[in-house]
PDB file of N, CA and C in Angstrom:
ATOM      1  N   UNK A   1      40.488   4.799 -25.905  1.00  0.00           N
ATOM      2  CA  UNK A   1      39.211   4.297 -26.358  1.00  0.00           C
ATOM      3  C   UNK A   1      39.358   3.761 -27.776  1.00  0.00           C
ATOM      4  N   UNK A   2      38.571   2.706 -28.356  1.00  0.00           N
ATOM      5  CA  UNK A   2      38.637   1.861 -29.348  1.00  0.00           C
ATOM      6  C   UNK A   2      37.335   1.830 -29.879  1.00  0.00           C
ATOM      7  N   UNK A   3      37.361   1.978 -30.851  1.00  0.00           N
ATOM      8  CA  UNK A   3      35.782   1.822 -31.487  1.00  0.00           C
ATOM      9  C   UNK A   3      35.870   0.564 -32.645  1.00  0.00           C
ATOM     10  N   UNK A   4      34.822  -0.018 -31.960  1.00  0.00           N
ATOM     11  CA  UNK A   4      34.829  -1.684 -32.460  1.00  0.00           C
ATOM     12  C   UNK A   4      33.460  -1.757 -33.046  1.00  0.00           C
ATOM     13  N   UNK A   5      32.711  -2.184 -34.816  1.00  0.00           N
ATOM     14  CA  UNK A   5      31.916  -2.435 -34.821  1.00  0.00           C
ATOM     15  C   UNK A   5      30.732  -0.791 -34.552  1.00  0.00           C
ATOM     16  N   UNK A   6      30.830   0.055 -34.062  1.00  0.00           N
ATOM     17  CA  UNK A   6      30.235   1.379 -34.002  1.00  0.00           C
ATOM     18  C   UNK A   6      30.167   1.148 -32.326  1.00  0.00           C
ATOM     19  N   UNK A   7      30.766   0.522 -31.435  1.00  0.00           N
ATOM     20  CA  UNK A   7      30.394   1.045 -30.386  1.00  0.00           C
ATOM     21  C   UNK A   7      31.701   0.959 -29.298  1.00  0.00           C
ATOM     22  N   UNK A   8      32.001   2.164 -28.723  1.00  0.00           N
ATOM     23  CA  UNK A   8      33.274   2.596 -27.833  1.00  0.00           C
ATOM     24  C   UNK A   8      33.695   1.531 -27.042  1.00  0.00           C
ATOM     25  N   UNK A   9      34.835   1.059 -27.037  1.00  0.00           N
ATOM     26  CA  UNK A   9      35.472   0.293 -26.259  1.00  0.00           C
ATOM     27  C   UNK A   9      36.687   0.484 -25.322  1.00  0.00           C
ATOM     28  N   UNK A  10      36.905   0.363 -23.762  1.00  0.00           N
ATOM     29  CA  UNK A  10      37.925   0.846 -23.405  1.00  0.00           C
ATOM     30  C   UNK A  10      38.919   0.152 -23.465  1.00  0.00           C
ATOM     31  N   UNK A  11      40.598   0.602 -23.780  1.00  0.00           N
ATOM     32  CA  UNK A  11      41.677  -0.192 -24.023  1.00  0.00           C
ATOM     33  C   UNK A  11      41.733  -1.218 -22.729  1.00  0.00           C
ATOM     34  N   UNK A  12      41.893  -0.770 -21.536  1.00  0.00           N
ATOM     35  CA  UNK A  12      41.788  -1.606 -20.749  1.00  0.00           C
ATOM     36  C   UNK A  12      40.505  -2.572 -20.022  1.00  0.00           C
ATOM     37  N   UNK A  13      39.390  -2.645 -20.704  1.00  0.00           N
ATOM     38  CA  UNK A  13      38.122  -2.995 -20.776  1.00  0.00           C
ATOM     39  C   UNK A  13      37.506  -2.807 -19.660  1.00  0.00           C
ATOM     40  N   UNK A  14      37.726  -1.794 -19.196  1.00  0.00           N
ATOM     41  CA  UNK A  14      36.587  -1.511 -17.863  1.00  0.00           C
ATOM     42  C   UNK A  14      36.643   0.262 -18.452  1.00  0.00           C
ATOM     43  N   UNK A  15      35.428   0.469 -18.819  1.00  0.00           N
ATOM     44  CA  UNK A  15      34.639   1.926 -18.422  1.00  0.00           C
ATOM     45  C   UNK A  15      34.171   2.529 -17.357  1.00  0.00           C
ATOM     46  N   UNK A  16      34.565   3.290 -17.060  1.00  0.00           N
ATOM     47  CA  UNK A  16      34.416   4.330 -15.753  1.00  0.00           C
ATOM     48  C   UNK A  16      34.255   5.624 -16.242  1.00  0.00           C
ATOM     49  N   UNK A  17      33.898   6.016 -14.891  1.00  0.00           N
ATOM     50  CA  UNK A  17      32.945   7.360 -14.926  1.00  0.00           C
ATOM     51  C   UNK A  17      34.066   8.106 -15.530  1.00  0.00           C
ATOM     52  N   UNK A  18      35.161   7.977 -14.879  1.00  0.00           N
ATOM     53  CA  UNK A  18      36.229   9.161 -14.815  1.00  0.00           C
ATOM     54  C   UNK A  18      36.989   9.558 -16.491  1.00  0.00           C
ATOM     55  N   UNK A  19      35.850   8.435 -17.193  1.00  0.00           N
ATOM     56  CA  UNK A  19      37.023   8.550 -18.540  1.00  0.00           C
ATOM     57  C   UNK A  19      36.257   9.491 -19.882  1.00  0.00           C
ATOM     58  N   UNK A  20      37.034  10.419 -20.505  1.00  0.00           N
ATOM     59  CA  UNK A  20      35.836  11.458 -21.241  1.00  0.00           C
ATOM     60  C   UNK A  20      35.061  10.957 -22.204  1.00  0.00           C
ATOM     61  N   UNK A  21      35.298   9.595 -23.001  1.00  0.00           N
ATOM     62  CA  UNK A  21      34.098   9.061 -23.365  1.00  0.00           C
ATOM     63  C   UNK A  21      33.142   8.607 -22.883  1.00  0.00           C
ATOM     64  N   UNK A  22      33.373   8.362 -21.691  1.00  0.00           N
ATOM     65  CA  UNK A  22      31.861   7.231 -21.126  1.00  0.00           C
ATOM     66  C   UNK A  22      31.045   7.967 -21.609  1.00  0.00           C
ATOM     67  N   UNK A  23      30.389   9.237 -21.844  1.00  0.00           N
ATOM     68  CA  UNK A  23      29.350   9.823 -21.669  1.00  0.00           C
ATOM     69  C   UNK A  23      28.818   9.370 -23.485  1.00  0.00           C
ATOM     70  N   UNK A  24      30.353   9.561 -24.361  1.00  0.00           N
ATOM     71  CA  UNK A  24      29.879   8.790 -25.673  1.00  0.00           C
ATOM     72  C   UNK A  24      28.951   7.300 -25.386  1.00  0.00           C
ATOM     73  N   UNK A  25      30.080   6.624 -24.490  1.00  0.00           N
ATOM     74  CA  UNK A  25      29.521   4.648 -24.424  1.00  0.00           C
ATOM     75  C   UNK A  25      28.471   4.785 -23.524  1.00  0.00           C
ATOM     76  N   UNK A  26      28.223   5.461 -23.426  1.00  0.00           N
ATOM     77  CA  UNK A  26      26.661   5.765 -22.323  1.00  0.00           C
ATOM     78  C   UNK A  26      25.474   5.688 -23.426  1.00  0.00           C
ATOM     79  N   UNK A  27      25.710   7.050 -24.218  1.00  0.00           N
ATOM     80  CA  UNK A  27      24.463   7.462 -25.400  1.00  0.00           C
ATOM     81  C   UNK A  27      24.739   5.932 -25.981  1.00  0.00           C
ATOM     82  N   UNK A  28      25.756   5.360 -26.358  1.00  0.00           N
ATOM     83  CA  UNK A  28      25.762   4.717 -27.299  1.00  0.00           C
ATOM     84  C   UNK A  28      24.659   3.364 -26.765  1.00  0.00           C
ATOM     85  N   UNK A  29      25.133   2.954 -25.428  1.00  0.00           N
ATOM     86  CA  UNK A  29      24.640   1.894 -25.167  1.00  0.00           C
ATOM     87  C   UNK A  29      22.739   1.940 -24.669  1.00  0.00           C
ATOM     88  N   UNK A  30      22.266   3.698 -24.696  1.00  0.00           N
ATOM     89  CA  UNK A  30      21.099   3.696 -24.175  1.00  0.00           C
ATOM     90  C   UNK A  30      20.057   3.855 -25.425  1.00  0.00           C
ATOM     91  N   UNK A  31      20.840   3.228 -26.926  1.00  0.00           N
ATOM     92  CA  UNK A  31      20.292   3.821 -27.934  1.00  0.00           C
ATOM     93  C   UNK A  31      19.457   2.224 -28.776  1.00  0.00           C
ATOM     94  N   UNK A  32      18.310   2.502 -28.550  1.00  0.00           N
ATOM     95  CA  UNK A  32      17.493   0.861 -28.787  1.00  0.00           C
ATOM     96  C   UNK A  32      17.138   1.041 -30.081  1.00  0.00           C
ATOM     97  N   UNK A  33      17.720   0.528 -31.401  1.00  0.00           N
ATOM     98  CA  UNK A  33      17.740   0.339 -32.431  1.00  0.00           C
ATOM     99  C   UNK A  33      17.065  -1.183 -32.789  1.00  0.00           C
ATOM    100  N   UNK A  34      16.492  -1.770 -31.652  1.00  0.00           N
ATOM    101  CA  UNK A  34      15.694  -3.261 -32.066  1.00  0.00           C
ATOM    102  C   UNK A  34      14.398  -3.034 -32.527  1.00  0.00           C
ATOM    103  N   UNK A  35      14.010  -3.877 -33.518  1.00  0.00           N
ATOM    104  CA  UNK A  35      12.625  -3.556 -34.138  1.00  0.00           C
ATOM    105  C   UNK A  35      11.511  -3.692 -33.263  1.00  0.00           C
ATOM    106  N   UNK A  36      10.190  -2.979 -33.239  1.00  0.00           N
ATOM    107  CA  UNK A  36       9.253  -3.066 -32.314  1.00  0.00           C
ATOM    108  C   UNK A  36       8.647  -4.436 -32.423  1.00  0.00           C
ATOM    109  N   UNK A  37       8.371  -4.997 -30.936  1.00  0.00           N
ATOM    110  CA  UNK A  37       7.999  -6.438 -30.802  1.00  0.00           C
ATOM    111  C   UNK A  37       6.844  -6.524 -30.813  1.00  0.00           C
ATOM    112  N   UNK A  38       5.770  -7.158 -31.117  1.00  0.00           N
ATOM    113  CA  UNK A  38       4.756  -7.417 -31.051  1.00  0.00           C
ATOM    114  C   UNK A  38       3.754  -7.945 -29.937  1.00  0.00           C
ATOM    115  N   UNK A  39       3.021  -6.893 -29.257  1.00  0.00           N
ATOM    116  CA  UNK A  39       2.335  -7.850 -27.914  1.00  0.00           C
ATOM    117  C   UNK A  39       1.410  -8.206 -28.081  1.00  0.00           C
ATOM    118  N   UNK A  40       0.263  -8.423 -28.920  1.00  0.00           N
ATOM    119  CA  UNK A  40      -0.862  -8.665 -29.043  1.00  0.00           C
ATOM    120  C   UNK A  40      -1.827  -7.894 -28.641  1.00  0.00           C
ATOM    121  N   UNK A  41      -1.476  -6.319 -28.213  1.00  0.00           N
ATOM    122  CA  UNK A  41      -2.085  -5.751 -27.365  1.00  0.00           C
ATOM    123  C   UNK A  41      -2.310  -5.272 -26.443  1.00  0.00           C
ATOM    124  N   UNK A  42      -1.228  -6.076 -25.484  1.00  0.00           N
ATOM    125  CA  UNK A  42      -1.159  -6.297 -24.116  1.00  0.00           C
ATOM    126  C   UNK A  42      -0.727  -4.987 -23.423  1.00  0.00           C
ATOM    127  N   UNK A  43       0.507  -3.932 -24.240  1.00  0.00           N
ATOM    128  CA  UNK A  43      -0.204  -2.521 -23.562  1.00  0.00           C
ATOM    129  C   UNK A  43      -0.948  -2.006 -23.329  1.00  0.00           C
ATOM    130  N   UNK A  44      -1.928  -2.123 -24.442  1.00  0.00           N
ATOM    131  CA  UNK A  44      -3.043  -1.222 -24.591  1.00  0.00           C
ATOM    132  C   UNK A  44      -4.118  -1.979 -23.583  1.00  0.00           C
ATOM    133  N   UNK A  45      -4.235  -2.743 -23.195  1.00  0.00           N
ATOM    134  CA  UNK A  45      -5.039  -3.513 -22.389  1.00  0.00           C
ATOM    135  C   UNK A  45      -4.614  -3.195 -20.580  1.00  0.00           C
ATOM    136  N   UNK A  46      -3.160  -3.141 -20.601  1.00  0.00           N
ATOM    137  CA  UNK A  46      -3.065  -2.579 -19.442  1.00  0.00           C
ATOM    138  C   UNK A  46      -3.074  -1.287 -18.923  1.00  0.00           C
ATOM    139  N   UNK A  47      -3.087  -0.782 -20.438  1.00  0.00           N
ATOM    140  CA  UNK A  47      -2.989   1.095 -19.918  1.00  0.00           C
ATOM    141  C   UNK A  47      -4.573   1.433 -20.297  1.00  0.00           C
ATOM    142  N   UNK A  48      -5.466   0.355 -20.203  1.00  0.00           N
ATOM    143  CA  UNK A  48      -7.149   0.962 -20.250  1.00  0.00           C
ATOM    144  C   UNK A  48      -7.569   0.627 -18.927  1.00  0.00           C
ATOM    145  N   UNK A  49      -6.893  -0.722 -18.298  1.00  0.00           N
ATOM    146  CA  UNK A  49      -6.924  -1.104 -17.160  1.00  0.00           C
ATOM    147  C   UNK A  49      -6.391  -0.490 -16.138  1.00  0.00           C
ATOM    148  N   UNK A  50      -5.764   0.717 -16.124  1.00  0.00           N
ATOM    149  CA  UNK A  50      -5.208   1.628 -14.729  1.00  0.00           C
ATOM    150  C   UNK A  50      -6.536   2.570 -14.843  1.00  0.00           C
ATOM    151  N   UNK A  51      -6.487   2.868 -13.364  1.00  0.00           N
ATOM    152  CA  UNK A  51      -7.459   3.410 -12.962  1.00  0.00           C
ATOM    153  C   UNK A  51      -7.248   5.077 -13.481  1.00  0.00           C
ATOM    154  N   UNK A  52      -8.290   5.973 -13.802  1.00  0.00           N
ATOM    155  CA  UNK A  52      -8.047   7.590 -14.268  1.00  0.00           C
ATOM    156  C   UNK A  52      -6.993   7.901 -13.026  1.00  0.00           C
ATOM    157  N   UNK A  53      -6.683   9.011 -13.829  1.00  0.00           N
ATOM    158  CA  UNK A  53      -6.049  10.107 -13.041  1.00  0.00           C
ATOM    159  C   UNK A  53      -6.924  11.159 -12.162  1.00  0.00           C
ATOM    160  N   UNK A  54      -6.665  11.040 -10.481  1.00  0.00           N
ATOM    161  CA  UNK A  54      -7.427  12.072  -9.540  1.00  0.00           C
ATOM    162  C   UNK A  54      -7.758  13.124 -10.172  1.00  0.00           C
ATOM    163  N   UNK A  55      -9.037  13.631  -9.980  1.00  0.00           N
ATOM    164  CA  UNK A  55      -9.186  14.784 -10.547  1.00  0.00           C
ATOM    165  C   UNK A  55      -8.978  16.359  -9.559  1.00  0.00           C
ATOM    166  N   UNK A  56      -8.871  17.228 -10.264  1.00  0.00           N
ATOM    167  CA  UNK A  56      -8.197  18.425  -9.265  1.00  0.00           C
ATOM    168  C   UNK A  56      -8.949  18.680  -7.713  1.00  0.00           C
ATOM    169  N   UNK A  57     -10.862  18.432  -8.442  1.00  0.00           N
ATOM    170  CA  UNK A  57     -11.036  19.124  -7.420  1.00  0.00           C
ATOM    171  C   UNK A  57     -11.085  18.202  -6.522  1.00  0.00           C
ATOM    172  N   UNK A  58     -10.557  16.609  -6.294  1.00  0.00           N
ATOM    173  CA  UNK A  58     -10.208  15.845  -5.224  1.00  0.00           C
ATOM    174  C   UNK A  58      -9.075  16.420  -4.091  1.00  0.00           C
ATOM    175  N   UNK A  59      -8.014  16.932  -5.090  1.00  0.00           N
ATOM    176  CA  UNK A  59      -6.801  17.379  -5.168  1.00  0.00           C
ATOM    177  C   UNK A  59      -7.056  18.591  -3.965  1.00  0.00           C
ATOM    178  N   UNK A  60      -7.907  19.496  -4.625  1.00  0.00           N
ATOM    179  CA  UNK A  60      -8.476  20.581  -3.829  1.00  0.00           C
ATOM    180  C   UNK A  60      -9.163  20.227  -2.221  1.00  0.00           C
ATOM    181  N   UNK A  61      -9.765  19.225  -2.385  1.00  0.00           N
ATOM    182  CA  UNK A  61     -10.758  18.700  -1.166  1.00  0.00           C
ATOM    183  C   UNK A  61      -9.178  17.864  -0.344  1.00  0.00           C
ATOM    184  N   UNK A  62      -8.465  17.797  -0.402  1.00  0.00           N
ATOM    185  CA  UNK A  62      -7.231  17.318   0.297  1.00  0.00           C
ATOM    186  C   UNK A  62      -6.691  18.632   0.582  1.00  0.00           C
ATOM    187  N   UNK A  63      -6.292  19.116   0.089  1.00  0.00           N
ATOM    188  CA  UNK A  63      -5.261  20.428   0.448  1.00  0.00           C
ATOM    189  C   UNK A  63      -6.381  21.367   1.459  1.00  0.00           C
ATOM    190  N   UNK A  64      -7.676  21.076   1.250  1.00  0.00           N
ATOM    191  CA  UNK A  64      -8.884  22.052   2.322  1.00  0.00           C
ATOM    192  C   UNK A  64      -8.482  21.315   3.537  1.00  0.00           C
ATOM    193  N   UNK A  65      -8.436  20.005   3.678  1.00  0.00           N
ATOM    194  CA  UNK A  65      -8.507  18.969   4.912  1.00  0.00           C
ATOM    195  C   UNK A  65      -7.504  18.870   5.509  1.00  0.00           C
ATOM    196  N   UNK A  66      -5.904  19.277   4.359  1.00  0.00           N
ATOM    197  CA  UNK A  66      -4.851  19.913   5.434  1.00  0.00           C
ATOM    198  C   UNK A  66      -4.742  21.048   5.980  1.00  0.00           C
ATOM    199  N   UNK A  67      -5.190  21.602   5.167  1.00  0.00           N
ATOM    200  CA  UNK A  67      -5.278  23.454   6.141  1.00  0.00           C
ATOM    201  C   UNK A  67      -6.525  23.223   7.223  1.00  0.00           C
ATOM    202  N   UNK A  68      -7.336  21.999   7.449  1.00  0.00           N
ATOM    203  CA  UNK A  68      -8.642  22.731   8.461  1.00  0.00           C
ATOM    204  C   UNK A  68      -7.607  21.630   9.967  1.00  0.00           C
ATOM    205  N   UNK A  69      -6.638  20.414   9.209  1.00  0.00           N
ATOM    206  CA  UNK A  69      -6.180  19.982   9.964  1.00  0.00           C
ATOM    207  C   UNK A  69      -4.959  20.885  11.217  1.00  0.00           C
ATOM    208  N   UNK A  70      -4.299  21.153  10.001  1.00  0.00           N
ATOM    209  CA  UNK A  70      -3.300  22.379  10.613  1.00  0.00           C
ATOM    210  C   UNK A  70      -4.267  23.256  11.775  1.00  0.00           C
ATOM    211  N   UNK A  71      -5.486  24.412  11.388  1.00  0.00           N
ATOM    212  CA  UNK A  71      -6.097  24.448  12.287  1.00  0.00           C
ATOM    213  C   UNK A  71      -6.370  24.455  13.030  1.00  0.00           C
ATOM    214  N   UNK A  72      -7.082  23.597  13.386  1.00  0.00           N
ATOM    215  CA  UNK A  72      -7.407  22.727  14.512  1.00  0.00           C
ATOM    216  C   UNK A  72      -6.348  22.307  15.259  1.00  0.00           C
ATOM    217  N   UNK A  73      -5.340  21.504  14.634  1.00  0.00           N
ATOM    218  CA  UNK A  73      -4.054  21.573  15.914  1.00  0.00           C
ATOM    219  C   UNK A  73      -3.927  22.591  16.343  1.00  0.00           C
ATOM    220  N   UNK A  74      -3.499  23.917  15.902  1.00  0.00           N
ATOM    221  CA  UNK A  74      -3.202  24.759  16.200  1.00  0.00           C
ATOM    222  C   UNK A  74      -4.002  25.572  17.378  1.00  0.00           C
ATOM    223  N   UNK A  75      -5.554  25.004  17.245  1.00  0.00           N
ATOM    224  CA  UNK A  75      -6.595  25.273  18.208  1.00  0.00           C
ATOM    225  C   UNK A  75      -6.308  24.480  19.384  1.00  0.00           C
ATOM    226  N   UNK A  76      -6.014  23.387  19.185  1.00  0.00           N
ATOM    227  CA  UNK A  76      -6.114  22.779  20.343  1.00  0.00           C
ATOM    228  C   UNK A  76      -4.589  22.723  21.082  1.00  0.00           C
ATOM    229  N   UNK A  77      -3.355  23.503  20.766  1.00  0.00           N
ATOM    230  CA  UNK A  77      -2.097  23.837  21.409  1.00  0.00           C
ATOM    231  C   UNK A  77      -2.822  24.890  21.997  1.00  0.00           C
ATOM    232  N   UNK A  78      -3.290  25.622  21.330  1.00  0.00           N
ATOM    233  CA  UNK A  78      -3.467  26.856  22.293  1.00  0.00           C
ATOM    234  C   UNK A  78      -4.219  26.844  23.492  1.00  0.00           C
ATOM    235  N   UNK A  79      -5.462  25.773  22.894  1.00  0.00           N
ATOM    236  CA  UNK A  79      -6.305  26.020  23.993  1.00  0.00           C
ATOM    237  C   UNK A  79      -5.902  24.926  25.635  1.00  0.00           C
ATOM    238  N   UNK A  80      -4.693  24.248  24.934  1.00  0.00           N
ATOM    239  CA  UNK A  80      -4.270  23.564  26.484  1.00  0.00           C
ATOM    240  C   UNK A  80      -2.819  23.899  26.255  1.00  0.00           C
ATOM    241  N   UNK A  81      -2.420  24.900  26.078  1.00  0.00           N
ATOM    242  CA  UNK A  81      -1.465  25.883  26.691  1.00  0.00           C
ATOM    243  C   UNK A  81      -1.383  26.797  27.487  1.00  0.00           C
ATOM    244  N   UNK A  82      -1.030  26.566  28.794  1.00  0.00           N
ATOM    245  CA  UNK A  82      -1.292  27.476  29.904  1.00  0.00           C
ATOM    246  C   UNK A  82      -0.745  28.534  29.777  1.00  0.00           C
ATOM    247  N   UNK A  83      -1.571  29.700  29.347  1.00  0.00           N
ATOM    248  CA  UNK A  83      -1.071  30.836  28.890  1.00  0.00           C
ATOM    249  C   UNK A  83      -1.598  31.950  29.919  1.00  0.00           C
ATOM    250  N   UNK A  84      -2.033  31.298  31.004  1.00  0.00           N
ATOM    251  CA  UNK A  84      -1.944  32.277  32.144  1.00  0.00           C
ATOM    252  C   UNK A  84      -0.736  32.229  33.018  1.00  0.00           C
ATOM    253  N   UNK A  85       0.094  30.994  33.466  1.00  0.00           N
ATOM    254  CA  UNK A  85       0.993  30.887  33.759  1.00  0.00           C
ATOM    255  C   UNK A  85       2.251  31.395  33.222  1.00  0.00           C
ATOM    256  N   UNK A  86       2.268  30.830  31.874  1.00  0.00           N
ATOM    257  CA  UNK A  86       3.428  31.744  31.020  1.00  0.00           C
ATOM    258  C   UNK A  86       3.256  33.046  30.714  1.00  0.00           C
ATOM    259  N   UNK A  87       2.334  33.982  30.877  1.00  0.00           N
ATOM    260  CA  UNK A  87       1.849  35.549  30.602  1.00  0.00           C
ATOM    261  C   UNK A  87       2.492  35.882  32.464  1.00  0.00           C
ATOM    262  N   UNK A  88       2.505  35.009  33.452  1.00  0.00           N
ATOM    263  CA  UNK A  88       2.790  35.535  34.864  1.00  0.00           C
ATOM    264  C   UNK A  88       4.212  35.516  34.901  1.00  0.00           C
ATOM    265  N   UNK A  89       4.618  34.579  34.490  1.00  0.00           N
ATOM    266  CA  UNK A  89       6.391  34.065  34.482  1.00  0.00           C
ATOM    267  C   UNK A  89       6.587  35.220  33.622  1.00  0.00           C
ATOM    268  N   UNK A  90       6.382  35.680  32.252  1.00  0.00           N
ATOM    269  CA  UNK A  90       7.559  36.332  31.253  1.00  0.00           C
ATOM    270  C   UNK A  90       7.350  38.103  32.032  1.00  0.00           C
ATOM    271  N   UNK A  91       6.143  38.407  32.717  1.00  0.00           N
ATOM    272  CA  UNK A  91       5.916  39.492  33.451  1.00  0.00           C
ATOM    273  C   UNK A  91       6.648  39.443  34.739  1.00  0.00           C
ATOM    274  N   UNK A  92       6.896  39.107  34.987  1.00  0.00           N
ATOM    275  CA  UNK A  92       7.904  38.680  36.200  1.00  0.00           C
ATOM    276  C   UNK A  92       9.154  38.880  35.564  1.00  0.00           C
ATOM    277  N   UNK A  93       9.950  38.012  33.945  1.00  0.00           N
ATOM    278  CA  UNK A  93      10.939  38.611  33.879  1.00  0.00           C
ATOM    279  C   UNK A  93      11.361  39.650  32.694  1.00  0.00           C
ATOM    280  N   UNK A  94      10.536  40.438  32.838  1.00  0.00           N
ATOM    281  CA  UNK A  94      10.202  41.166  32.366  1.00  0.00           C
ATOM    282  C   UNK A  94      10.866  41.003  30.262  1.00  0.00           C
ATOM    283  N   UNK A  95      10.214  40.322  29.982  1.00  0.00           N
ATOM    284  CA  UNK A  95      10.120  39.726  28.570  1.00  0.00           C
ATOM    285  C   UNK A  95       9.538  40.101  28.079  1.00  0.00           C
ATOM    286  N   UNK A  96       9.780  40.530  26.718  1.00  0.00           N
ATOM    287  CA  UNK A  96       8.689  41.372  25.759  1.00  0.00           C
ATOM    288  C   UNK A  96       7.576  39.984  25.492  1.00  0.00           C
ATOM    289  N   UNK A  97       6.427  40.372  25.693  1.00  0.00           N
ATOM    290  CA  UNK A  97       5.545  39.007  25.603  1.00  0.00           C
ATOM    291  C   UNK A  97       5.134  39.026  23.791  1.00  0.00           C
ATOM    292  N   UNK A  98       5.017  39.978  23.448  1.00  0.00           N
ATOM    293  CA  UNK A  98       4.285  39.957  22.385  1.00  0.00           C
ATOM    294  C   UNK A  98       5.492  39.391  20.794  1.00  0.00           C
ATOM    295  N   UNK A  99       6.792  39.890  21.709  1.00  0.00           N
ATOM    296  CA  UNK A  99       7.780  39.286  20.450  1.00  0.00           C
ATOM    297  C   UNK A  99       7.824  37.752  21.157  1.00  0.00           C
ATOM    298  N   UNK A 100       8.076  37.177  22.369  1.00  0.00           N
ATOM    299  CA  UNK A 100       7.964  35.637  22.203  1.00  0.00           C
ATOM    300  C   UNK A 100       6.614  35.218  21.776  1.00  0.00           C
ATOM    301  N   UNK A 101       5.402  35.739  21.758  1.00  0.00           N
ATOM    302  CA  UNK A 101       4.199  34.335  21.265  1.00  0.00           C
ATOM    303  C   UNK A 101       4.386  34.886  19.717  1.00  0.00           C
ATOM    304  N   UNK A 102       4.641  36.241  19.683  1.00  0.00           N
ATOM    305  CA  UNK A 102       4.771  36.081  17.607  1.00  0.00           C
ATOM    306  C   UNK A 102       5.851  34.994  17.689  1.00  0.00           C
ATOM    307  N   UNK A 103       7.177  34.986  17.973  1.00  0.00           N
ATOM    308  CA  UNK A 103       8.294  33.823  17.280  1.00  0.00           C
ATOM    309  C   UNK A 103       7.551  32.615  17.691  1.00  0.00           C
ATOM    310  N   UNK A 104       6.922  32.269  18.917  1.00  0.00           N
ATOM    311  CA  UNK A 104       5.847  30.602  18.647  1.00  0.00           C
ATOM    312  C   UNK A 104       5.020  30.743  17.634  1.00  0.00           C
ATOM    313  N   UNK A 105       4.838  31.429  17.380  1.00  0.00           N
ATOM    314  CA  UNK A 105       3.383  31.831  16.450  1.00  0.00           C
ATOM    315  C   UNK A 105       4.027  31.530  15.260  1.00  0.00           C
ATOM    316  N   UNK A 106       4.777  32.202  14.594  1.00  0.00           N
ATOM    317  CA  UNK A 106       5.469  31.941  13.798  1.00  0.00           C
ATOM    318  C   UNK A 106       6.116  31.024  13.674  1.00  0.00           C
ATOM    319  N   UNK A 107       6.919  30.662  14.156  1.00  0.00           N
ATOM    320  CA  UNK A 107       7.498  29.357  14.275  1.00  0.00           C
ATOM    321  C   UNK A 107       6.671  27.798  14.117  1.00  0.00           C
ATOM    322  N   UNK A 108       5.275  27.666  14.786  1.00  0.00           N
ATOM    323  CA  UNK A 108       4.777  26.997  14.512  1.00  0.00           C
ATOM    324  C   UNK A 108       4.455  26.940  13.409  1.00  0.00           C
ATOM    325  N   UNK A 109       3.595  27.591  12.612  1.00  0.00           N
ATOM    326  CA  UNK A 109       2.967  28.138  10.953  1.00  0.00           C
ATOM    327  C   UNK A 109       4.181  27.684  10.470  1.00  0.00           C
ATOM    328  N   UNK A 110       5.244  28.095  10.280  1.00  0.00           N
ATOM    329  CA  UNK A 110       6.201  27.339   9.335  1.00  0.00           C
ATOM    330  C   UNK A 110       6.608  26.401   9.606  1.00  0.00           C
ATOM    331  N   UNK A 111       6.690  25.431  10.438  1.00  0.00           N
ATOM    332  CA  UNK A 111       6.739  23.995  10.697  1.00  0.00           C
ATOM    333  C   UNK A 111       5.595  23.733   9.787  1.00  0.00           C
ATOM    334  N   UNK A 112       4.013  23.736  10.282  1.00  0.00           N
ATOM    335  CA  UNK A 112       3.360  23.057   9.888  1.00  0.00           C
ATOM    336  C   UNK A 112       3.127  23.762   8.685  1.00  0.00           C
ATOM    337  N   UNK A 113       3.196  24.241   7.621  1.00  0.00           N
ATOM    338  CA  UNK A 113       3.099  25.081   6.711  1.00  0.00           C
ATOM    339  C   UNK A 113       4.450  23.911   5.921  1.00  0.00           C
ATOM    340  N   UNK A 114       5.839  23.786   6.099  1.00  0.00           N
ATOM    341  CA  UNK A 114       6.273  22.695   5.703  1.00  0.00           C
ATOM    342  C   UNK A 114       5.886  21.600   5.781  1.00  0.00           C
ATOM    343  N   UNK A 115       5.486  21.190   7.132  1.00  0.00           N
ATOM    344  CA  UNK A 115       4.497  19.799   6.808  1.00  0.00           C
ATOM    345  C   UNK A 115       3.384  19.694   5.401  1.00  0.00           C
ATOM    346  N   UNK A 116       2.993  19.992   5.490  1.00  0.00           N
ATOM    347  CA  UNK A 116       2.049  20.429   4.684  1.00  0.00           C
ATOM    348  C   UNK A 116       2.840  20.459   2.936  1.00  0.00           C
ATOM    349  N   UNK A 117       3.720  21.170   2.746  1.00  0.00           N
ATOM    350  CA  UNK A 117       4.379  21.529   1.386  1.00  0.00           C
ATOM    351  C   UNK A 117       4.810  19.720   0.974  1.00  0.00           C
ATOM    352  N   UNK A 118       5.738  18.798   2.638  1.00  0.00           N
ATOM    353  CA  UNK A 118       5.972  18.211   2.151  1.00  0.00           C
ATOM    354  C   UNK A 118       5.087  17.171   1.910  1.00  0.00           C
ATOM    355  N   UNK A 119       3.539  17.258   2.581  1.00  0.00           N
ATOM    356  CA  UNK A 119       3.062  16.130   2.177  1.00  0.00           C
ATOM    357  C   UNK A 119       2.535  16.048   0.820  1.00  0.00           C
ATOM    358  N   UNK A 120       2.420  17.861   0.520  1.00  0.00           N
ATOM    359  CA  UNK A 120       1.885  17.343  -1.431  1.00  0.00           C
ATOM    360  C   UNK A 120       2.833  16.927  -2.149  1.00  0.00           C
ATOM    361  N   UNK A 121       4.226  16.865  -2.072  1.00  0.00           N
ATOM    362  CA  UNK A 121       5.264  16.458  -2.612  1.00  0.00           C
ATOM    363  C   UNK A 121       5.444  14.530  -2.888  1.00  0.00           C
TER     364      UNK A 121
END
């Protein structure tokens, strides 16, 4: 490495990751020492012009409308899930019933329980 003028130069003029200064010619090159330009304003005009920031309890009234959504699916699997048929079949082979609908039970809730995490994300 060569330092030319205050800023790192590589002998063979290509910088790469692999070399232990880059991380110097990195800072060096992300460092804006130009005088502030003049806009007439024109930030401040566009940052009055964005709309506010949502307020929580919007925030809140979304996260109610995914949990009543979750819900409700969850109402309506069950209620057109033939759970007289499958209560005759797992009695027949003789299956603990109450540990398979907890693992659906469960199993579902954390699916949609991730759905959910990832849509506030």
């Amino acid at each position: 490495m060569v330092i030319k003028g205050g800023v790192v130069h590589s002998e063979s003029g290509v910088i790469g990751g692999d070399s232990p200064d880059f991380d110097t010619w990195l800072s060096q090159q992300l460092q804006f020492n130009e005088p502030h330009l003049d806009d007439d304003g024109f930030c401040e005009r566009v940052m009055a012009d964005l709309p506010p920031a949502p307020a929580k309890r919007s925030e809140r009234r979304a996260t109610r409308y995914q949990y009543a959504a979750v819900i409700a699916a969850s109402a309506i699997v069950c209620w057109q899930f033939p759970l007289q048929e499958a209560l005759a079949a797992m009695a027949e082979q003789s299956i603990s019933l109450y540990s398979l609908v907890g693992l659906g039970i469960l199993s579902s809730v954390v699916a949609m329980t991730g759905g959910i995490v990832a849509a506030r994300r």
